[in-house]
PDB file of N, CA and C in Angstrom:
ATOM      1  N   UNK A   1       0.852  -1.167   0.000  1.00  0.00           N
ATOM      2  CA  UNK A   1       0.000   0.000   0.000  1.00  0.00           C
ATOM      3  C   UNK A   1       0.897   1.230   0.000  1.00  0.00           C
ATOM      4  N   UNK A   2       0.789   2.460  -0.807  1.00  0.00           N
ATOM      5  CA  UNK A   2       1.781   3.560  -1.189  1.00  0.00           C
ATOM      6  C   UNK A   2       0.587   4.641  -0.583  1.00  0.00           C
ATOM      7  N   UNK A   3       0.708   5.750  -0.092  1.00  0.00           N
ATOM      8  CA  UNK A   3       0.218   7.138  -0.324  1.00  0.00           C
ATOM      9  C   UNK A   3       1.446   7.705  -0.242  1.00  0.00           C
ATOM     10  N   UNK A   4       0.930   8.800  -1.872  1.00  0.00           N
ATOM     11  CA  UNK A   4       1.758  10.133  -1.782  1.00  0.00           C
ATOM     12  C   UNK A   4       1.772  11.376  -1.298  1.00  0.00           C
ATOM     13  N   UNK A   5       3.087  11.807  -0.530  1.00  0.00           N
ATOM     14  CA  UNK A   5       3.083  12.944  -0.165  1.00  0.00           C
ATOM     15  C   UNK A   5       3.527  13.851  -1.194  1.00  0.00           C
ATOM     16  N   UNK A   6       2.172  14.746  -0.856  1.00  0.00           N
ATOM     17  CA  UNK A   6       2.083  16.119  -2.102  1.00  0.00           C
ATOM     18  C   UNK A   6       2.409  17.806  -1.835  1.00  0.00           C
ATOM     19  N   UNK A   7       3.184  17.993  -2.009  1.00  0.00           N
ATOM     20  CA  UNK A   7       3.904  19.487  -1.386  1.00  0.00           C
ATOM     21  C   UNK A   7       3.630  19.633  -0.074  1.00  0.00           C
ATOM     22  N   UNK A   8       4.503  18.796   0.027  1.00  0.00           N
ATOM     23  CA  UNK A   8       4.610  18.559   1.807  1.00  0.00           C
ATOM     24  C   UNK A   8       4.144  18.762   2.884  1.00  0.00           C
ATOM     25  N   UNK A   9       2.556  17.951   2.029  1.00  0.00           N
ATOM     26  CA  UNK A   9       1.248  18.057   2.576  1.00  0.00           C
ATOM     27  C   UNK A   9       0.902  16.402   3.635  1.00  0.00           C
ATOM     28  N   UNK A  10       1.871  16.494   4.757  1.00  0.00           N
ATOM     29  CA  UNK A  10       1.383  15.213   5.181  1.00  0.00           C
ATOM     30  C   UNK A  10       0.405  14.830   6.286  1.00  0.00           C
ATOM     31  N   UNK A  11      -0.276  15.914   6.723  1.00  0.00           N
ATOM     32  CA  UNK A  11      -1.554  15.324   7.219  1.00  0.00           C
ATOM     33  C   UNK A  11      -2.298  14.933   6.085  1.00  0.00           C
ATOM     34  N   UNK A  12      -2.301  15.545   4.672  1.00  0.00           N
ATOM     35  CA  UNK A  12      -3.442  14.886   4.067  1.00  0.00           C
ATOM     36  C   UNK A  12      -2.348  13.506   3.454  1.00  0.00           C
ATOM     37  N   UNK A  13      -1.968  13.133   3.464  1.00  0.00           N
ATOM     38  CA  UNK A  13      -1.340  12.109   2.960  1.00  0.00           C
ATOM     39  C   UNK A  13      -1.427  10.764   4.439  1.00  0.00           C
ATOM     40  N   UNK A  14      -1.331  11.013   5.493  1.00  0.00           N
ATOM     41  CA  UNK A  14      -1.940  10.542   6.881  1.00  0.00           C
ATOM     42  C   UNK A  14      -3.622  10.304   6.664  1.00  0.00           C
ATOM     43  N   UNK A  15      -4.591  11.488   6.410  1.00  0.00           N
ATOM     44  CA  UNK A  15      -5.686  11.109   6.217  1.00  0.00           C
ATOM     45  C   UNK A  15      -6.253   9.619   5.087  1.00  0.00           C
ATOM     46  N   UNK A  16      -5.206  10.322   3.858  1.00  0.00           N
ATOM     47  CA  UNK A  16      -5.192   9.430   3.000  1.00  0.00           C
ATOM     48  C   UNK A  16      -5.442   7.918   3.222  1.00  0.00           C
ATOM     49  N   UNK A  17      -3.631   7.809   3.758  1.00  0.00           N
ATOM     50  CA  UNK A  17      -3.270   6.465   4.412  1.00  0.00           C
ATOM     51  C   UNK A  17      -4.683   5.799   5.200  1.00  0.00           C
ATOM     52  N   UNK A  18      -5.055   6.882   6.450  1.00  0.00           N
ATOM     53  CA  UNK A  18      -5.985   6.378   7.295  1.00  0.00           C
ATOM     54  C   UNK A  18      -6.995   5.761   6.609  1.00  0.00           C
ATOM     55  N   UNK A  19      -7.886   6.195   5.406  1.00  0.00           N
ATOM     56  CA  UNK A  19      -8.976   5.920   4.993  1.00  0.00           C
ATOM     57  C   UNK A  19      -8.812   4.646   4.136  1.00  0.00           C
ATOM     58  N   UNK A  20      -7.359   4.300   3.661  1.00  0.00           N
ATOM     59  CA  UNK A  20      -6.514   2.845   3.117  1.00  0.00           C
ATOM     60  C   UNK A  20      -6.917   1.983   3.991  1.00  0.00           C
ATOM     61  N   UNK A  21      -6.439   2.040   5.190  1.00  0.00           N
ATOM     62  CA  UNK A  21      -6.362   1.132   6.130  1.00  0.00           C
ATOM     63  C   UNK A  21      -7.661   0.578   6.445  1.00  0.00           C
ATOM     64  N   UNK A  22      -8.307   1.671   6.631  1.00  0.00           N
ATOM     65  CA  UNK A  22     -10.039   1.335   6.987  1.00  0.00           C
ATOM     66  C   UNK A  22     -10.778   0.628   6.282  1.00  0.00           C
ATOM     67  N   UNK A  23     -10.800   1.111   5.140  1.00  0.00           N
ATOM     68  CA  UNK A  23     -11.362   0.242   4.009  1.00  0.00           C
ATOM     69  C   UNK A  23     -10.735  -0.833   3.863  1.00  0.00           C
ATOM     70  N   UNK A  24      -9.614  -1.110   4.083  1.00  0.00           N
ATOM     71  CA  UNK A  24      -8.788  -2.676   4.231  1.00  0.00           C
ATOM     72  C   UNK A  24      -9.209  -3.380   5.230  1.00  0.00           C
ATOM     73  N   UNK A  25      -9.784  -3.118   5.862  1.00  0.00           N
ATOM     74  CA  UNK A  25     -10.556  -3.590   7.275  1.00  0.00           C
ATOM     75  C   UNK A  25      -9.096  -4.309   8.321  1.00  0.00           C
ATOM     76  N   UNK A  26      -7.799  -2.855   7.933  1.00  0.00           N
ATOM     77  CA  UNK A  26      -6.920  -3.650   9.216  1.00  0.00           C
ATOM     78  C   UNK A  26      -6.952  -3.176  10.266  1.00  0.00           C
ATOM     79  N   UNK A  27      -7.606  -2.095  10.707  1.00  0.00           N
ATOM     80  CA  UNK A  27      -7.822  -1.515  12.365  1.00  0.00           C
ATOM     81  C   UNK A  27      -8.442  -2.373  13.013  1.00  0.00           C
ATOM     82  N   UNK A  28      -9.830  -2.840  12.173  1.00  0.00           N
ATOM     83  CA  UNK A  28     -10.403  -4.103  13.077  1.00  0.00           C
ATOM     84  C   UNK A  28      -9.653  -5.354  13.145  1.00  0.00           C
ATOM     85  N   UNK A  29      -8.760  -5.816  12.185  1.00  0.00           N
ATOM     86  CA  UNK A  29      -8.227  -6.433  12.564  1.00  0.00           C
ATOM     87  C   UNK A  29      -7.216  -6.563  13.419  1.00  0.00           C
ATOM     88  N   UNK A  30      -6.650  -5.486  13.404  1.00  0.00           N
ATOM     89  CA  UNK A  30      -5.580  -5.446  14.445  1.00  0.00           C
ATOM     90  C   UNK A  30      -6.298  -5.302  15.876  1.00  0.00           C
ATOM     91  N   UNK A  31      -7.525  -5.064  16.411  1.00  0.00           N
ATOM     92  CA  UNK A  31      -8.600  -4.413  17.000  1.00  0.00           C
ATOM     93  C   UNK A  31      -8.820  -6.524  17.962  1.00  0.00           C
ATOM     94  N   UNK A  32      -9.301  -6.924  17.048  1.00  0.00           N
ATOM     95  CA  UNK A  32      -9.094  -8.751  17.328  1.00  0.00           C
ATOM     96  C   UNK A  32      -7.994  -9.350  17.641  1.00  0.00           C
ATOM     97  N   UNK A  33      -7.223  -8.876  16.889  1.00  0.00           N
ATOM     98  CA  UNK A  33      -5.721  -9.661  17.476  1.00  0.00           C
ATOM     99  C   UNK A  33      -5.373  -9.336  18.706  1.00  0.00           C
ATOM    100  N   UNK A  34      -5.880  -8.132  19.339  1.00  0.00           N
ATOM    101  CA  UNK A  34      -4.917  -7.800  20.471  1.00  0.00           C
ATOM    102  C   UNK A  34      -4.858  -8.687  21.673  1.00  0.00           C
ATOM    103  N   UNK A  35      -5.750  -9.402  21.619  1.00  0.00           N
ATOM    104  CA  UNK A  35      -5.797 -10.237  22.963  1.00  0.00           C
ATOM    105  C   UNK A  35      -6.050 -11.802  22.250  1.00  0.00           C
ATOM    106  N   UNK A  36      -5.876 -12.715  22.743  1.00  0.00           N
ATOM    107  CA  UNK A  36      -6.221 -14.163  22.174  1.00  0.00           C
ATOM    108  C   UNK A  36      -7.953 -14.545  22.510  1.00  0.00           C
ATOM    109  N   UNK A  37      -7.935 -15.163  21.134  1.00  0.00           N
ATOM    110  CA  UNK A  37      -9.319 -15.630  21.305  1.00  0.00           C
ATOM    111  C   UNK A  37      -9.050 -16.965  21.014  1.00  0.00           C
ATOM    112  N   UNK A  38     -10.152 -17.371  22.284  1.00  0.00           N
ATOM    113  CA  UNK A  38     -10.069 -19.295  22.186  1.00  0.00           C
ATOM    114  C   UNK A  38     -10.925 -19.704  20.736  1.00  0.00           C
ATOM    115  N   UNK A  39     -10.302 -21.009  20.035  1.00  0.00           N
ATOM    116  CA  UNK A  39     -10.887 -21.400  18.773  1.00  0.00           C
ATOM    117  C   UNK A  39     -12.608 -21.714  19.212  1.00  0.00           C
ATOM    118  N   UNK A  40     -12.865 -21.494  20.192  1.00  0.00           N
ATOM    119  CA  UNK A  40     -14.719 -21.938  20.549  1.00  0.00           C
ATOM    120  C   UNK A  40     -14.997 -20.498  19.936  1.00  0.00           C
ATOM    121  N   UNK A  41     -14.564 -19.618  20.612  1.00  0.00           N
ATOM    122  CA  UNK A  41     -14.891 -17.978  20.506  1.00  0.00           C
ATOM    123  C   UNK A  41     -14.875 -17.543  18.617  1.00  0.00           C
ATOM    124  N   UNK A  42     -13.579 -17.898  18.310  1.00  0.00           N
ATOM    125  CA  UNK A  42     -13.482 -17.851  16.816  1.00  0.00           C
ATOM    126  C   UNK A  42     -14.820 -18.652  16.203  1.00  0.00           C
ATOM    127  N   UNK A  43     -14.668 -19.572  16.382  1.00  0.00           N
ATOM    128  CA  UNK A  43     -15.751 -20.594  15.574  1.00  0.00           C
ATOM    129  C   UNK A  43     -17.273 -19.727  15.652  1.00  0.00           C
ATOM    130  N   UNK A  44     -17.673 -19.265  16.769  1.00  0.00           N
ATOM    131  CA  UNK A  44     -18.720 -18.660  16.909  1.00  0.00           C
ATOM    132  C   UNK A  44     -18.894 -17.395  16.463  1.00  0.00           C
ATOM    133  N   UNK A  45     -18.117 -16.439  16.367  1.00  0.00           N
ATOM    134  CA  UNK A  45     -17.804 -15.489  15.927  1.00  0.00           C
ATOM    135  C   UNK A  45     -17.851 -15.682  13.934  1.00  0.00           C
ATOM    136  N   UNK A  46     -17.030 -16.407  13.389  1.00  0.00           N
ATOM    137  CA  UNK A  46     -17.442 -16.458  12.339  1.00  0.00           C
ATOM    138  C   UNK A  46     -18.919 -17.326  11.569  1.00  0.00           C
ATOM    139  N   UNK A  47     -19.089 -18.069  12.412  1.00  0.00           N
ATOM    140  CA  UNK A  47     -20.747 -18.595  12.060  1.00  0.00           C
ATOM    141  C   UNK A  47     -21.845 -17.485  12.065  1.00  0.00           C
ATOM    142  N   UNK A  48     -21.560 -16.602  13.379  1.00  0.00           N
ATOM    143  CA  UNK A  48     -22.481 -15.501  13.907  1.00  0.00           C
ATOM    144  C   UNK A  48     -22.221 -14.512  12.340  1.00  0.00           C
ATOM    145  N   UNK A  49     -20.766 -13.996  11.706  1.00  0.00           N
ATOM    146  CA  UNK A  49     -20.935 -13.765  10.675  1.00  0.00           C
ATOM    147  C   UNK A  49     -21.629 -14.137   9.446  1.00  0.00           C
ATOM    148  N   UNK A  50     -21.410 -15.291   9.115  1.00  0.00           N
ATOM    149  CA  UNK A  50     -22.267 -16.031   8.085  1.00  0.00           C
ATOM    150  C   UNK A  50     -23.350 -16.185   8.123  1.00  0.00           C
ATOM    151  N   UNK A  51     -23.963 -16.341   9.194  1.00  0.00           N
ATOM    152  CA  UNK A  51     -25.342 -16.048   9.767  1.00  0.00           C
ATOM    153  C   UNK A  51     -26.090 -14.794   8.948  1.00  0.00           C
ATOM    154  N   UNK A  52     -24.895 -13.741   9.472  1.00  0.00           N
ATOM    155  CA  UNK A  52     -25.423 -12.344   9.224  1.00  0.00           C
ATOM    156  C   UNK A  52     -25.242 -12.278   7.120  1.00  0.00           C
ATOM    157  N   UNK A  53     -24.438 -12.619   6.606  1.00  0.00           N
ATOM    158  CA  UNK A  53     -24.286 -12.214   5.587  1.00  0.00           C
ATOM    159  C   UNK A  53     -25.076 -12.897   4.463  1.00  0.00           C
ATOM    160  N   UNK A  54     -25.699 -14.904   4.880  1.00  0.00           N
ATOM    161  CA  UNK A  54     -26.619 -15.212   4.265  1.00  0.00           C
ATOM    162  C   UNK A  54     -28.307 -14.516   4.454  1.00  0.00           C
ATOM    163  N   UNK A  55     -28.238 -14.037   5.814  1.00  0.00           N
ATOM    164  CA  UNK A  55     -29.649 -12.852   5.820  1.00  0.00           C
ATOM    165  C   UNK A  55     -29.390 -11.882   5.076  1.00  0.00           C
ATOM    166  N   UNK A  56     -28.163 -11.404   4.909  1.00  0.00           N
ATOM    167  CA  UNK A  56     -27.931 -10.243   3.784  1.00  0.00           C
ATOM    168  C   UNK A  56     -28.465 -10.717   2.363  1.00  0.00           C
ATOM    169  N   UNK A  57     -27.947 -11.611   1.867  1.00  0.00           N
ATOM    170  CA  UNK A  57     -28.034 -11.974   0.593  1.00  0.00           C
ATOM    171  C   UNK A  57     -29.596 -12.058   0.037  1.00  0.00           C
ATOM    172  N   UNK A  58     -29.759 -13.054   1.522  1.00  0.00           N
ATOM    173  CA  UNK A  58     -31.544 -13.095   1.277  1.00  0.00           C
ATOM    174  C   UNK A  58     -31.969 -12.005   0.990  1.00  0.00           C
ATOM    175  N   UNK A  59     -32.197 -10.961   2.013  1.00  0.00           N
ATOM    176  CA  UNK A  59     -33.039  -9.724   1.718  1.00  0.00           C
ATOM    177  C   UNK A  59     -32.849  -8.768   0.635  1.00  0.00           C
ATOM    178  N   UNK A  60     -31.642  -9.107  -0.109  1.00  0.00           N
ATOM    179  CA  UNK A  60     -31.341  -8.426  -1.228  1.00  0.00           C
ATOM    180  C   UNK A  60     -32.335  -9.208  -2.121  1.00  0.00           C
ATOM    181  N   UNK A  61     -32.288 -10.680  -2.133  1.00  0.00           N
ATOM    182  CA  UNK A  61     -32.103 -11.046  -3.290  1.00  0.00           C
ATOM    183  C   UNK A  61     -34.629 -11.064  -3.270  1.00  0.00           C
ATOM    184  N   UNK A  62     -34.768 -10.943  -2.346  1.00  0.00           N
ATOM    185  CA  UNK A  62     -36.852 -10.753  -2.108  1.00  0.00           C
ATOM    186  C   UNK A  62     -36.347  -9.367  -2.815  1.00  0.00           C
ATOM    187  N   UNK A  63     -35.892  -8.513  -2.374  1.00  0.00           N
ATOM    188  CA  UNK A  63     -35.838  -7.082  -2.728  1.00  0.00           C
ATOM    189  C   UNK A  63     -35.931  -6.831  -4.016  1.00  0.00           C
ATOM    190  N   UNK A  64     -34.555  -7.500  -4.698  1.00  0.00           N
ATOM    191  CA  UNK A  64     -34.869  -7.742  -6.264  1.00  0.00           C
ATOM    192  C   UNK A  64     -36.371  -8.286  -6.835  1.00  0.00           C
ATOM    193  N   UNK A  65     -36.459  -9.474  -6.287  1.00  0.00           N
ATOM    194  CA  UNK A  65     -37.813 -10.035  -6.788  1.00  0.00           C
ATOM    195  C   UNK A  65     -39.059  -9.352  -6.329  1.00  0.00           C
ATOM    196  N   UNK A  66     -38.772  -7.884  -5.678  1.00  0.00           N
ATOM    197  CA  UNK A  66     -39.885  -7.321  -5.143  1.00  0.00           C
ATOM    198  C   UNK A  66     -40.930  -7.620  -4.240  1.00  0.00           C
ATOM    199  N   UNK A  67     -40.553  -8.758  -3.658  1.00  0.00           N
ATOM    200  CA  UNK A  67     -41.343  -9.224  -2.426  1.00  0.00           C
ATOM    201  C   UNK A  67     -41.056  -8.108  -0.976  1.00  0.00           C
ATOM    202  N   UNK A  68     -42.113  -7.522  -0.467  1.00  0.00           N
ATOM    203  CA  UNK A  68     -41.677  -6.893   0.871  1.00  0.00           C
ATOM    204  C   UNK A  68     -42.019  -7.691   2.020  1.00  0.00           C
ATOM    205  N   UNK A  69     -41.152  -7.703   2.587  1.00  0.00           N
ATOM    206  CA  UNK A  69     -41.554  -8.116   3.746  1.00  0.00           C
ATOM    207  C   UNK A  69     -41.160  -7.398   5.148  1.00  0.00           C
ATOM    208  N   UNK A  70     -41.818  -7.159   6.305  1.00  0.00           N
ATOM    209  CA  UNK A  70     -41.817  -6.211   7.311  1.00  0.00           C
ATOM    210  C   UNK A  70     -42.530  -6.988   8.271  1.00  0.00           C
TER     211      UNK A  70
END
């Protein structure tokens, strides 16, 4: 990952960087690493994700087909 510094403008080249990182999703990751998580905790943690992202898909995919539901 590169940001350039532009007439020796480096807070915005810091902002830059910052908004890299974020969207790379490594603050949260570094955010998880800091302490150990037992593989029970992991395991649940990413199911609890998948959980969440096949309800995502679903409600996109009624949305498309124009079904509402509430």
């Amino acid at each position: 990952m590169q940001v350039s510094v532009r007439d020796n403008n480096v807070d915005q080249a810091l902002r830059a960087m910052k908004k890299k990182l974020q969207r790379e999703g490594v603050d949260r990751e570094m955010k998880r690493r800091r302490f150990y998580e037992k593989p029970s905790e992991k395991r649940a943690r990413e199911q609890a994700a998948a959980v969440r992202r096949a309800r995502k898909l679903e409600r996109k995919r009624l949305e498309r087909d124009g079904v509402v539901m509430r």
